[in-house]
C-alpha atoms as a PDB file:
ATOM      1  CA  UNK A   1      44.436  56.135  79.818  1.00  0.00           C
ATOM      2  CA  UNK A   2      43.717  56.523  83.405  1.00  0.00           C
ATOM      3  CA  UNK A   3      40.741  59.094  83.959  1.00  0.00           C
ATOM      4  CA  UNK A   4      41.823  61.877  86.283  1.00  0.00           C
ATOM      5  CA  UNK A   5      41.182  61.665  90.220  1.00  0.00           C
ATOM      6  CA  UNK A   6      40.617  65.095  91.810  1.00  0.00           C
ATOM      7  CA  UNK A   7      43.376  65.556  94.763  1.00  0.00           C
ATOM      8  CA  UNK A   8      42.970  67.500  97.217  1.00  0.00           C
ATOM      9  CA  UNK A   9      46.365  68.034  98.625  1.00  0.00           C
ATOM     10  CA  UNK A  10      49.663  67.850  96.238  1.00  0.00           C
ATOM     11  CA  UNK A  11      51.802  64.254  96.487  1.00  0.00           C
ATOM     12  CA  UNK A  12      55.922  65.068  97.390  1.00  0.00           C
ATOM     13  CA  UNK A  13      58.136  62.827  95.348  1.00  0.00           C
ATOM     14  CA  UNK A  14      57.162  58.897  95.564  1.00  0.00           C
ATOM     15  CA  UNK A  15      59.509  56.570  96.999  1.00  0.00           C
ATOM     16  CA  UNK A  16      58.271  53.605  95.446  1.00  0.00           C
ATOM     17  CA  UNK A  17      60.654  51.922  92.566  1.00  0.00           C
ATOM     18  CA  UNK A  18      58.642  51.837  89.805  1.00  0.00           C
ATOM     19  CA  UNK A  19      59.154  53.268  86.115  1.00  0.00           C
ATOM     20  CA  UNK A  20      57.392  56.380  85.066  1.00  0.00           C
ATOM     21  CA  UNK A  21      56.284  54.172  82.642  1.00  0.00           C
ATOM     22  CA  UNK A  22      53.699  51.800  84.682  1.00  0.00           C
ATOM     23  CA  UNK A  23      52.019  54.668  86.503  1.00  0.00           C
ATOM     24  CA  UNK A  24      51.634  58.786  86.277  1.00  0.00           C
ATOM     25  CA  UNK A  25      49.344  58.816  88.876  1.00  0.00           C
ATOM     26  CA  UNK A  26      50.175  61.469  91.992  1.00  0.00           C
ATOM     27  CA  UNK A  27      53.548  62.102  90.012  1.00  0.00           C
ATOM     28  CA  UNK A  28      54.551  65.701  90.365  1.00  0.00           C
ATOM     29  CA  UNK A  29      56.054  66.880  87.195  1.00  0.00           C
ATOM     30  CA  UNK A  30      57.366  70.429  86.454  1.00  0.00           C
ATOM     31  CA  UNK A  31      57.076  72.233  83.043  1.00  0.00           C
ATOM     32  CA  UNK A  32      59.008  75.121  82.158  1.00  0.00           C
ATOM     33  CA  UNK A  33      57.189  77.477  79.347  1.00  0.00           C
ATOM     34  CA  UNK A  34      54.046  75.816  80.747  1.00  0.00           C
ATOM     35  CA  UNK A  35      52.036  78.832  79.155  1.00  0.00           C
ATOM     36  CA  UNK A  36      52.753  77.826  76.144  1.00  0.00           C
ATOM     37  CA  UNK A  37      51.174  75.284  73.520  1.00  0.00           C
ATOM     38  CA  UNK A  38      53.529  72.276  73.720  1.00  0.00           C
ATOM     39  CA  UNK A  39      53.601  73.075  77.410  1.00  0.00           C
ATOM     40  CA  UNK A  40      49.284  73.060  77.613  1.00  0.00           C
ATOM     41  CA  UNK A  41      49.148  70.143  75.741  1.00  0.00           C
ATOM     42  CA  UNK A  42      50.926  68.022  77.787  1.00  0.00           C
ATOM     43  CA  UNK A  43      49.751  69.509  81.033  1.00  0.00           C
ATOM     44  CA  UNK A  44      46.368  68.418  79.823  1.00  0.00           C
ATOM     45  CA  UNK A  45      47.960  64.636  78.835  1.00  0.00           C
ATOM     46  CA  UNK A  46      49.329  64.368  82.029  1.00  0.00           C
ATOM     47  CA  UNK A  47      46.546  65.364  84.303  1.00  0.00           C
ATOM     48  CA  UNK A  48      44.598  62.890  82.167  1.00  0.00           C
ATOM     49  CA  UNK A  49      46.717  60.415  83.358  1.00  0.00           C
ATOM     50  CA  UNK A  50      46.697  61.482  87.129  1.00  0.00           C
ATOM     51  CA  UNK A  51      49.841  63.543  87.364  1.00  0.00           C
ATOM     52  CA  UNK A  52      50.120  66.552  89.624  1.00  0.00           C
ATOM     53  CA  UNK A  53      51.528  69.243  86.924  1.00  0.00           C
ATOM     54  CA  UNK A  54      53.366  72.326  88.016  1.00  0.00           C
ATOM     55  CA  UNK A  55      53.467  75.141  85.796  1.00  0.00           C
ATOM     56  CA  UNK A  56      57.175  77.027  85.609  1.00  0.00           C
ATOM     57  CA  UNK A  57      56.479  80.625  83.728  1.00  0.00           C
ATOM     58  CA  UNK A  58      57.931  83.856  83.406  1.00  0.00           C
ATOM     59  CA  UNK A  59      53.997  84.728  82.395  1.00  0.00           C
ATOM     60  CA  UNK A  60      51.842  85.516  85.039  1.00  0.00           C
ATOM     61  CA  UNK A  61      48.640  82.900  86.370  1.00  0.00           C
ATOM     62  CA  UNK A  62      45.779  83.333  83.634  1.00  0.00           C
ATOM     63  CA  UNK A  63      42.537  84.359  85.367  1.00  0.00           C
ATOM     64  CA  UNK A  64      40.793  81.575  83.987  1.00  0.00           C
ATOM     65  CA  UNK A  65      42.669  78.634  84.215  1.00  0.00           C
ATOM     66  CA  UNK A  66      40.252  75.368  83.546  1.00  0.00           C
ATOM     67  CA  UNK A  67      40.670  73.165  87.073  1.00  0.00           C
ATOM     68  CA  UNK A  68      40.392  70.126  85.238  1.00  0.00           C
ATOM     69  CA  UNK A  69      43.056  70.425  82.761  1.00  0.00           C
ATOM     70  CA  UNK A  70      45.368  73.127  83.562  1.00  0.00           C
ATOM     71  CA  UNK A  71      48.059  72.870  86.257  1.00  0.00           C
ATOM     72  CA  UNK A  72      47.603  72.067  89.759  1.00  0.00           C
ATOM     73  CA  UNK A  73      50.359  74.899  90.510  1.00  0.00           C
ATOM     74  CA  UNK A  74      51.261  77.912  88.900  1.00  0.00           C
ATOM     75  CA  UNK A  75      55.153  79.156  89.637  1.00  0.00           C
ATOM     76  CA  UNK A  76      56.493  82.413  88.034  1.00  0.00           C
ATOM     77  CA  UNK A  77      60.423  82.811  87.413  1.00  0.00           C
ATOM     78  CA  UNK A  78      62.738  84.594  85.881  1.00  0.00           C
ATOM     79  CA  UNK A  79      66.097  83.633  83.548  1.00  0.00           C
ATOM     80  CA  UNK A  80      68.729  84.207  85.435  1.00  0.00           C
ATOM     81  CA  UNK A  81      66.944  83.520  89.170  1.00  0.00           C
ATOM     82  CA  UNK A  82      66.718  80.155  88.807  1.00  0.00           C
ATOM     83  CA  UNK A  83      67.765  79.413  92.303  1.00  0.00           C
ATOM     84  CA  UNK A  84      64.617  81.111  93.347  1.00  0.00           C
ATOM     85  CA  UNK A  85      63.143  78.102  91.758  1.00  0.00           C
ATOM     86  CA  UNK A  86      65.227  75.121  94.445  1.00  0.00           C
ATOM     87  CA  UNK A  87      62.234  75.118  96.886  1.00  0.00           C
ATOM     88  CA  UNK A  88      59.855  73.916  94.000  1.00  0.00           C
ATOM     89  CA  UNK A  89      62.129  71.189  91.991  1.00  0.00           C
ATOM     90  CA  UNK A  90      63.234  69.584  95.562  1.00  0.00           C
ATOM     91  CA  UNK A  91      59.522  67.751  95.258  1.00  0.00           C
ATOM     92  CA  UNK A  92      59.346  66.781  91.355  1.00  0.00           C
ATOM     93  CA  UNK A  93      59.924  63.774  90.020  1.00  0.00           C
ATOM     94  CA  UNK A  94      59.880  64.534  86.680  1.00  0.00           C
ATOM     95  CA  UNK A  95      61.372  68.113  85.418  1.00  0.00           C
ATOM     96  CA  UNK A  96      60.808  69.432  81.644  1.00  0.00           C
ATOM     97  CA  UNK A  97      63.067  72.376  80.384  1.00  0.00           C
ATOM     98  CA  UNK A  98      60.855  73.345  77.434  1.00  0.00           C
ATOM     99  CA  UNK A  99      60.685  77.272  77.370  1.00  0.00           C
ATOM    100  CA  UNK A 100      62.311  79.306  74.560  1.00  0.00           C
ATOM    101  CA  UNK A 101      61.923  82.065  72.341  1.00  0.00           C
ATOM    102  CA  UNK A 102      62.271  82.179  68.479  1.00  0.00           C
ATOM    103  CA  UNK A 103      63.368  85.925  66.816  1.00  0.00           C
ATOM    104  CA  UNK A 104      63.313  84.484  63.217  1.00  0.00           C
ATOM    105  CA  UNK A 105      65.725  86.335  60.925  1.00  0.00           C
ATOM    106  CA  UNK A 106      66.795  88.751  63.694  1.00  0.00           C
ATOM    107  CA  UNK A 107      70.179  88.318  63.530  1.00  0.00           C
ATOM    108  CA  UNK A 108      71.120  91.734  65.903  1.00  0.00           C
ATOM    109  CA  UNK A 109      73.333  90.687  68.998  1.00  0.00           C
ATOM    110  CA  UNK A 110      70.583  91.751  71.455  1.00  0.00           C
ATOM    111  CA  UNK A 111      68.416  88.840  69.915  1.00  0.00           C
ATOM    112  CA  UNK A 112      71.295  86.410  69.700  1.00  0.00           C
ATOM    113  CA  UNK A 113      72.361  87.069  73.395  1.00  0.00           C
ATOM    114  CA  UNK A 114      68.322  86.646  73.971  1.00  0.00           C
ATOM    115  CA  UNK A 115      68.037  83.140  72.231  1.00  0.00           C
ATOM    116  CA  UNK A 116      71.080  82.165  73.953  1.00  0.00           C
ATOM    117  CA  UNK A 117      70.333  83.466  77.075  1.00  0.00           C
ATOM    118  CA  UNK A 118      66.347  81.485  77.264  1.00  0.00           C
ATOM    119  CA  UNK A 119      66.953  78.497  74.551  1.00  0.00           C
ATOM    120  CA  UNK A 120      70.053  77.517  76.196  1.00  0.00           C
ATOM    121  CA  UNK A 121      71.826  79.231  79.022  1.00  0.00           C
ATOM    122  CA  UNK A 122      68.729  79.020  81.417  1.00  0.00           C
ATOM    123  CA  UNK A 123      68.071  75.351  80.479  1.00  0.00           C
ATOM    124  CA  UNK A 124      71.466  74.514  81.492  1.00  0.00           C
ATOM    125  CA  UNK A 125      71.527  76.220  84.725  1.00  0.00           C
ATOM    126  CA  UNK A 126      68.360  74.437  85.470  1.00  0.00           C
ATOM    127  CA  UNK A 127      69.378  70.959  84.268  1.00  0.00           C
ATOM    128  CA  UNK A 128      72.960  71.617  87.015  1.00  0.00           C
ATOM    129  CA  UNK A 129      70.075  72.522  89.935  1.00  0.00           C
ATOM    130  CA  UNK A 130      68.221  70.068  89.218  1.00  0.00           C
ATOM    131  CA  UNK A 131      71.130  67.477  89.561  1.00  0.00           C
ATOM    132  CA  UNK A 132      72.649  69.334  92.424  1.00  0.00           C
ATOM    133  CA  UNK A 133      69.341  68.886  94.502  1.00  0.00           C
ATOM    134  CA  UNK A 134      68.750  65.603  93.713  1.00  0.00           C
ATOM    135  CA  UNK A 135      72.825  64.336  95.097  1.00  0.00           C
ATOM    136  CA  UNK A 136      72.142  66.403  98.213  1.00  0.00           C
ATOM    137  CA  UNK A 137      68.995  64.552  98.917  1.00  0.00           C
ATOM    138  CA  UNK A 138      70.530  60.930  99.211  1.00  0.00           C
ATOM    139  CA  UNK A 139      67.510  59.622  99.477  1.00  0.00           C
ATOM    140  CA  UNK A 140      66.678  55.618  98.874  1.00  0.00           C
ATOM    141  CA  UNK A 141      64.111  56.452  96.467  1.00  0.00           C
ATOM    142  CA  UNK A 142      64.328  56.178  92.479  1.00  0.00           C
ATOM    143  CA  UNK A 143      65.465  59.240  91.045  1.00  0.00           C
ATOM    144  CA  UNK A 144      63.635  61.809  88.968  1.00  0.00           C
ATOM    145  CA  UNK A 145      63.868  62.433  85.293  1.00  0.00           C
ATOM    146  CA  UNK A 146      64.898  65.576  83.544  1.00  0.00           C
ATOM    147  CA  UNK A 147      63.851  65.941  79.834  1.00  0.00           C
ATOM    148  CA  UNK A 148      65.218  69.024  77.797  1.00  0.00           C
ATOM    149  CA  UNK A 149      63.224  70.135  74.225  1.00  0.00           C
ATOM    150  CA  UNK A 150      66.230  70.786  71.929  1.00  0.00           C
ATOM    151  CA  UNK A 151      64.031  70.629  68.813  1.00  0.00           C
ATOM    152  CA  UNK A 152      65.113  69.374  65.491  1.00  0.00           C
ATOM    153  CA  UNK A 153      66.578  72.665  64.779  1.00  0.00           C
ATOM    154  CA  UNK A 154      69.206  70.927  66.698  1.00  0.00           C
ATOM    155  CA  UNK A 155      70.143  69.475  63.348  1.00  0.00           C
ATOM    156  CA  UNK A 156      68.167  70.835  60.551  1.00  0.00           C
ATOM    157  CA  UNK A 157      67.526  74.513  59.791  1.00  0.00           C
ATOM    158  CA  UNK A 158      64.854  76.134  61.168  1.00  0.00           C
ATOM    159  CA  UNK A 159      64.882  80.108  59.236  1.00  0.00           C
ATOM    160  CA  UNK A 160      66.341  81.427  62.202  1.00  0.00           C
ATOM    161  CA  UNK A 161      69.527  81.254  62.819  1.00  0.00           C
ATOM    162  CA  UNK A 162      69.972  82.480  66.709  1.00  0.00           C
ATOM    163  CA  UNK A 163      67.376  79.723  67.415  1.00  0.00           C
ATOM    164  CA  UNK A 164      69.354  77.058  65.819  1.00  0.00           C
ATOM    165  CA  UNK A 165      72.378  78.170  67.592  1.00  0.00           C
ATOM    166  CA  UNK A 166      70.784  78.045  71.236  1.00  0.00           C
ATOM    167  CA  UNK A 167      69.256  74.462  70.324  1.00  0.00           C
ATOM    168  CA  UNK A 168      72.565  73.682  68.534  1.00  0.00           C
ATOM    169  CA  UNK A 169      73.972  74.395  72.249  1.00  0.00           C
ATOM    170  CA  UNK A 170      71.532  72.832  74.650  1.00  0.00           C
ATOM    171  CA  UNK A 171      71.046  69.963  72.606  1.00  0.00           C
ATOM    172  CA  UNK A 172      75.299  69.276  72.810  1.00  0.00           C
ATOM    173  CA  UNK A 173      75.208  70.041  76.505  1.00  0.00           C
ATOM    174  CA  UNK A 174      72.522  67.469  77.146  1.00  0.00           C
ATOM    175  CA  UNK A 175      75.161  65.122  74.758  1.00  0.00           C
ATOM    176  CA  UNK A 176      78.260  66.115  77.212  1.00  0.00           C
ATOM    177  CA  UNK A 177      75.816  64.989  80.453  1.00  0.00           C
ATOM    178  CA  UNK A 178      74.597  61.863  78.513  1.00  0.00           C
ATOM    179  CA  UNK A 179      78.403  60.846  77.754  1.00  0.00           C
ATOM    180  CA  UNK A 180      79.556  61.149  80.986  1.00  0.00           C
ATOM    181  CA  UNK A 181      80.685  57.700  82.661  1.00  0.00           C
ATOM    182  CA  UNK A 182      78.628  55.498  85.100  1.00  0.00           C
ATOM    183  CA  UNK A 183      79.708  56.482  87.857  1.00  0.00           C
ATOM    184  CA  UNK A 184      79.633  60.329  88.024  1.00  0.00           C
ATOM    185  CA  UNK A 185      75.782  60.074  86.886  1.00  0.00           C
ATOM    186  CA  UNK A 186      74.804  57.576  89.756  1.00  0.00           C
ATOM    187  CA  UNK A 187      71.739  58.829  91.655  1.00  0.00           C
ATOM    188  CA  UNK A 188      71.351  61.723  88.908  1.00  0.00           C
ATOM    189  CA  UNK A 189      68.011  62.413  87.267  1.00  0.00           C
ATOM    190  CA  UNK A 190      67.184  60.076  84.014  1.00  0.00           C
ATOM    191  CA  UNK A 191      68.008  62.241  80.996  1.00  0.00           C
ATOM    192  CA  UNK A 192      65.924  62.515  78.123  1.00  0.00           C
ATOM    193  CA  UNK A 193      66.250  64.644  74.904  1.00  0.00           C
ATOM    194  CA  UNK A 194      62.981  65.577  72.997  1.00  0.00           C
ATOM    195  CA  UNK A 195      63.929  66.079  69.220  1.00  0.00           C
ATOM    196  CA  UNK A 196      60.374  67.889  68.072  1.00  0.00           C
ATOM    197  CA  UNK A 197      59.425  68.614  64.356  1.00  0.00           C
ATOM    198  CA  UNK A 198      57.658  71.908  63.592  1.00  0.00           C
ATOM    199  CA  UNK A 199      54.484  71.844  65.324  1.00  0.00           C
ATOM    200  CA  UNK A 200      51.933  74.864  64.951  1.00  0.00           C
ATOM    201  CA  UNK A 201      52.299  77.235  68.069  1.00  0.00           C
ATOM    202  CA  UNK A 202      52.870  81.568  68.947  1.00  0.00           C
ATOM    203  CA  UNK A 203      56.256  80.581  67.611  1.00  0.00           C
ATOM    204  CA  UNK A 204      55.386  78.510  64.843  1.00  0.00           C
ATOM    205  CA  UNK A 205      52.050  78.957  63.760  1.00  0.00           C
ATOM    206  CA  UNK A 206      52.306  77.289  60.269  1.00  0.00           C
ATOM    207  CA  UNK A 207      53.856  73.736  61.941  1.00  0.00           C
ATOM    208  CA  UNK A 208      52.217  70.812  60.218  1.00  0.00           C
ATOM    209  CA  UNK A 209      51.616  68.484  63.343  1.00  0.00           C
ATOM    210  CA  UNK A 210      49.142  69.810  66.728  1.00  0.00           C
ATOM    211  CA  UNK A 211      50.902  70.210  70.110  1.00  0.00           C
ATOM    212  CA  UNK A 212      48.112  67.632  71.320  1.00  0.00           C
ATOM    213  CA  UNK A 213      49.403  65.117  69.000  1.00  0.00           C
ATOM    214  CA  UNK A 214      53.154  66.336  69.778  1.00  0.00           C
ATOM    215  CA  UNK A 215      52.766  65.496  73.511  1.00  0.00           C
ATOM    216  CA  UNK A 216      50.596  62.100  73.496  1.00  0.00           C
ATOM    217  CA  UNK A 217      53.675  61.178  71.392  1.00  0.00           C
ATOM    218  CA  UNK A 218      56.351  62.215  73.668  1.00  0.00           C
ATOM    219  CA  UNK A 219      54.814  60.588  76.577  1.00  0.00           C
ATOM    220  CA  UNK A 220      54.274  57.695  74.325  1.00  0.00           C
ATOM    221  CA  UNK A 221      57.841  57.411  73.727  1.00  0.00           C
ATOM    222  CA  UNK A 222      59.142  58.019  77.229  1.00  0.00           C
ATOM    223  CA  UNK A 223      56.677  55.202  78.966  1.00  0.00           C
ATOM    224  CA  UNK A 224      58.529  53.137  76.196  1.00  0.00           C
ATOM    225  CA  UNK A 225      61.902  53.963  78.012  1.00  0.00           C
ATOM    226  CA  UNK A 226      63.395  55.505  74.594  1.00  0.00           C
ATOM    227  CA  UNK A 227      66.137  58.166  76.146  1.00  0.00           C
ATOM    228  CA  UNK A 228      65.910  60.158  72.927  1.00  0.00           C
ATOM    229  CA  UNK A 229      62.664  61.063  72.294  1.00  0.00           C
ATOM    230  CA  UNK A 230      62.043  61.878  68.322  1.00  0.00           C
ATOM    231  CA  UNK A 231      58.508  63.429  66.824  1.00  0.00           C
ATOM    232  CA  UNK A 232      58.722  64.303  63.415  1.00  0.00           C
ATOM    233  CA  UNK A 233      57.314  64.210  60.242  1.00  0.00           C
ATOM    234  CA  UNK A 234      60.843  64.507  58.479  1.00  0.00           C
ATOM    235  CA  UNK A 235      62.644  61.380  57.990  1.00  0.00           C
ATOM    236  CA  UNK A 236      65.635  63.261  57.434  1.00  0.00           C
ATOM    237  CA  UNK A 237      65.709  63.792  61.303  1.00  0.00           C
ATOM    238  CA  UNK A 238      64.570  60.053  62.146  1.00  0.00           C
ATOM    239  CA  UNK A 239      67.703  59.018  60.598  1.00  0.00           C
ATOM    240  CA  UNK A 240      70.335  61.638  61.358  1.00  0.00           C
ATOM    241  CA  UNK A 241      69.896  61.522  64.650  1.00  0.00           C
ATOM    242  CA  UNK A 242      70.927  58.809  66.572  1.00  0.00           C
ATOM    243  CA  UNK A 243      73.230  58.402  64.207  1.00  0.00           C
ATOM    244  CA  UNK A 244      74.357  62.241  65.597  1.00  0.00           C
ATOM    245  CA  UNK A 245      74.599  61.085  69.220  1.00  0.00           C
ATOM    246  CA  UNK A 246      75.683  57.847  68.452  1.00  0.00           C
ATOM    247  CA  UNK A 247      78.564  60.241  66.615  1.00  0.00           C
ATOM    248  CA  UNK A 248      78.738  62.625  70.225  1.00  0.00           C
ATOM    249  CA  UNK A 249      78.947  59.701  72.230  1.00  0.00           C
ATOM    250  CA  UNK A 250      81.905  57.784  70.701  1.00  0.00           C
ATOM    251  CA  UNK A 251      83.700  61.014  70.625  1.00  0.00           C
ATOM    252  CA  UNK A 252      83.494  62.269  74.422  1.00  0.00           C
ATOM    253  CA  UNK A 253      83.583  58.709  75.781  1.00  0.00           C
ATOM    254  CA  UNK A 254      86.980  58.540  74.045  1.00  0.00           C
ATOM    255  CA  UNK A 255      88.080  61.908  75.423  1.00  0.00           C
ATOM    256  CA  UNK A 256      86.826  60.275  78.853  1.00  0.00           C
ATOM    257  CA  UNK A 257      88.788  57.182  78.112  1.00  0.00           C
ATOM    258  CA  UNK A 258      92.029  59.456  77.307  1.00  0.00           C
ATOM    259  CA  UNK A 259      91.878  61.628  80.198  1.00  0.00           C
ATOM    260  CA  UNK A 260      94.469  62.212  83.078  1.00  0.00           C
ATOM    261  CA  UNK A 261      93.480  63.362  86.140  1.00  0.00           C
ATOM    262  CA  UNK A 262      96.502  65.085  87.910  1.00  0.00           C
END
């Protein structure tokens, strides 16, 4: 693990070609629910490993943020004003949509619309931005990633059911984007889905796995190249899976396949 290397000025997106995978160092990589602990923990992995980490919140900068370990940049924003948010994802190469909210049983329409609204809704808008900067750019340089945290509630229960729904949704979106053909994704961001287990957080706090050990395995996974991103304890999940998106991907491709443009 490379040891982190103080910089004094932040690095814009790198125009070399190579994978995320052989180097983090002087990437700039944007995480949204950074205040939270999934989003700590790997702001703390990846500035171990030499990445420039800017933090997307709706919470305000803590006082006392440790220089060493917490982001280089602090960005608040709002659901709903996400195009206040085009000046800062123009310079990332790597973008993770990983803020949400869980309301438990709450079933009441104000918390479905909420869950909706901040699981799902916002993520999208985000992901379209993100991929609508990066074809007006044209530039000759490899393009970014985008990784979206649908959690495993994607598939499984989770005890809440206006959480499942808004993962239910995201994660499907993130299948629709995945299915699409070549050609409409070239010069896109590289998609990734992380599929995350119950891991002990504000919204979780009896999860039976650390955010720490949540986010050395997601990066783990990713500098292996693996597009769907799976950390788990339930083997359940390990299994239904890809079989799930192997499932999606036959069925849009063929609706692909079958369509007539007029």
């Amino acid at each position: 693990m490379h040891q982190f290397t103080a910089m004094s000025q932040p690095l814009r997106r790198t125009s070399d070609s190579s994978s995320m995978a052989e180097t983090w160092s002087g990437r700039r990589v944007g995480i949204t629910g950074a205040g939270g602990e999934l989003g700590r923990a790997l702001t703390r992995r990846l500035r171990q490993k030499g990445a420039w980490v800017v933090a997307l919140s709706h919470r305000p900068k803590p006082t006392e943020l440790n220089s060493l370990t917490g982001p280089q940049e602090w960005v608040c924003w709002n659901c709903g004003k996400e195009e206040e948010l085009d000046p800062t994802l123009r310079g990332l190469d790597l973008l993770v949509l990983n803020h949400g909210i869980n309301p438990g049983g709450d079933q009441s329409p104000e918390s479905l619309n909420n869950a909706l609204e901040i699981n799902a809704l916002s993520q999208w808008r985000l992901l379209q931005r993100f991929e609508q900067l990066e074809r007006n750019l044209q530039q000759d340089s490899s393009p970014p990633e985008l990784w979206v945290n649908t959690s495993e509630a994607e598939i499984q229960p989770a005890l809440s059911p206006a959480y499942e729904l808004s993962k239910r949704l995201i994660g499907q979106l993130v299948s629709l984007r995945w299915s699409a053909p070549r050609q409409p994704r070239t010069r896109l961001p590289t998609l990734r889905k992380l599929v995350l287990g119950p891991f002990r957080s504000d919204l979780n706090p009896i999860g039976v796995m650390s955010a720490d050990f949540v986010a050395g395995q997601i990066l783990w996974q990713a500098d292996l190249g693996l597009p769907l991103i799976i950390v788990t304890p339930n083997p359940l999940t390990l299994l239904a899976m890809p079989l799930v998106e192997l499932g999606r991907l036959t069925y849009n491709r063929l609706l692909w396949a079958n369509r007539h443009d007029p």
